[in-house]
Protein backbone atom coordinates (compact mmCIF):
# COMPACT_ATOMS: atom_id res chain seq x y z
CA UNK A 1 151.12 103.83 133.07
CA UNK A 2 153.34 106.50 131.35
CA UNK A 3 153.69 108.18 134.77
CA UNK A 4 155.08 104.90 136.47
CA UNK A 5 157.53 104.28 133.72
CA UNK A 6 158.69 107.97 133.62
CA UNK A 7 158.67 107.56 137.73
CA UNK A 8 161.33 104.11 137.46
CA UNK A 9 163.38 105.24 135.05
CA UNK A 10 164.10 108.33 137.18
CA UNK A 11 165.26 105.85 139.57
CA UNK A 12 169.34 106.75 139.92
CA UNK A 13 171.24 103.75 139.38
CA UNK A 14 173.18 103.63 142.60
CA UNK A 15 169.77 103.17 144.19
CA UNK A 16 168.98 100.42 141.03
CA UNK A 17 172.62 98.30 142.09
CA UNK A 18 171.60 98.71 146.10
CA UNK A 19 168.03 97.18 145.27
CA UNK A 20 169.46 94.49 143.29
CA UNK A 21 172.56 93.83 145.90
CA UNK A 22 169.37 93.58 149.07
CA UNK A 23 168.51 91.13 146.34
CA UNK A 24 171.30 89.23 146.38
CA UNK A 25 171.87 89.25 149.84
CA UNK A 26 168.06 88.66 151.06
CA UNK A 27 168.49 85.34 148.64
CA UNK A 28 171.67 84.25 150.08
CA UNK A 29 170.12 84.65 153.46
CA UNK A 30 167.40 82.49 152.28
CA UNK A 31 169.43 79.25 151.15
CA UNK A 32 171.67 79.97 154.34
CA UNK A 33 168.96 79.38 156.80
CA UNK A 34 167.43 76.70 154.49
CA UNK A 35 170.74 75.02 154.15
CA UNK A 36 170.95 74.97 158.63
CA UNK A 37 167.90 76.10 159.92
CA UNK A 38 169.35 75.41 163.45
CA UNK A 39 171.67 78.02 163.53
CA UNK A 40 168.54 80.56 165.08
CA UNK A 41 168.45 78.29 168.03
CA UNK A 42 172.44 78.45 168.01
CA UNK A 43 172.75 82.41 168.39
CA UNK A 44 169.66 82.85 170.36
CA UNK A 45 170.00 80.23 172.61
CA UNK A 46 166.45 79.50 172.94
CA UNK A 47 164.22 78.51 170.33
CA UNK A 48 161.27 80.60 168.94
CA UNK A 49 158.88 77.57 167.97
CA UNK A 50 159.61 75.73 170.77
CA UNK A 51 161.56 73.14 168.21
CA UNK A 52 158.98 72.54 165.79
CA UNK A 53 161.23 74.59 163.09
CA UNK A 54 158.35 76.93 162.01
CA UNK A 55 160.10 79.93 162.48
CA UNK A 56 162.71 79.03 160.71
CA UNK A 57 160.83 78.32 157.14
CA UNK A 58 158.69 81.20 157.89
CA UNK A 59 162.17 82.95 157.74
CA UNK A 60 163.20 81.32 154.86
CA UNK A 61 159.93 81.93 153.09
CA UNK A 62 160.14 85.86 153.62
CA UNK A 63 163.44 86.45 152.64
CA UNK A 64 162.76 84.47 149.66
CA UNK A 65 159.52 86.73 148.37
CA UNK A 66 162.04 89.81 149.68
CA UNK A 67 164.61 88.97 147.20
CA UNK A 68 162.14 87.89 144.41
CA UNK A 69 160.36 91.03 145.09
CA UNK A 70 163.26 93.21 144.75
CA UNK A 71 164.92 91.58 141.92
CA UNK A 72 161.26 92.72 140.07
CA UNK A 73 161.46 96.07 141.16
CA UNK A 74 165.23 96.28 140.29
CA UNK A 75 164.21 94.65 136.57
CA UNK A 76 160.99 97.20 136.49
CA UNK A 77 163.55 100.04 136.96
CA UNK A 78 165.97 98.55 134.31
CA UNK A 79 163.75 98.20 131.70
CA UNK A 80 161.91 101.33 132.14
CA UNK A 81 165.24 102.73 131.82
CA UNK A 82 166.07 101.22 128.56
CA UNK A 83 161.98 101.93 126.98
CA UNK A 84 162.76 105.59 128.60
CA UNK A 85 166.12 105.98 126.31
CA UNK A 86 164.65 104.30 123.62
CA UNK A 87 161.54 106.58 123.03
CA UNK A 88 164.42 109.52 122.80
């Protein structure tokens, strides 16, 4: 466990703002295709699902665990960070 904590909080914080920024953006993705799940069919001009609007929630689904999955490793790295400093 020691190892793990030592390993995030060697995690340089550039790399710690990116994470949380794919966050962000993997989130905002999310609520955009939730918000008009039509606009796949739009671009592509063909639809994946044949209409049924699968694809799209599948999409919306997986961005959503993306984002909540990188906001936990961006949080992991933040507060092995802070435990890191405070041992010192």
């Amino acid at each position: 466990m020691n190892t793990i904590i030592a390993a995030l909080a060697a995690v340089p914080r550039i790399v710690v703002r990116g994470i949380v920024a794919l966050s962000a953006l993997c989130a905002i993705a999310a609520l955009a295709v939730a918000i008009d799940p039509t606009w796949i069919e739009s671009v592509l001009g063909a639809s994946p699902d044949g209409g049924s609007g699968e694809a799209e929630w599948a999409l919306v689904l997986g961005l959503a665990a993306a984002s909540l999955t990188l906001a936990v490793m961006a949080l992991a790295a933040i507060r092995s960070r802070r435990s890191v400093a405070i041992a010192r």
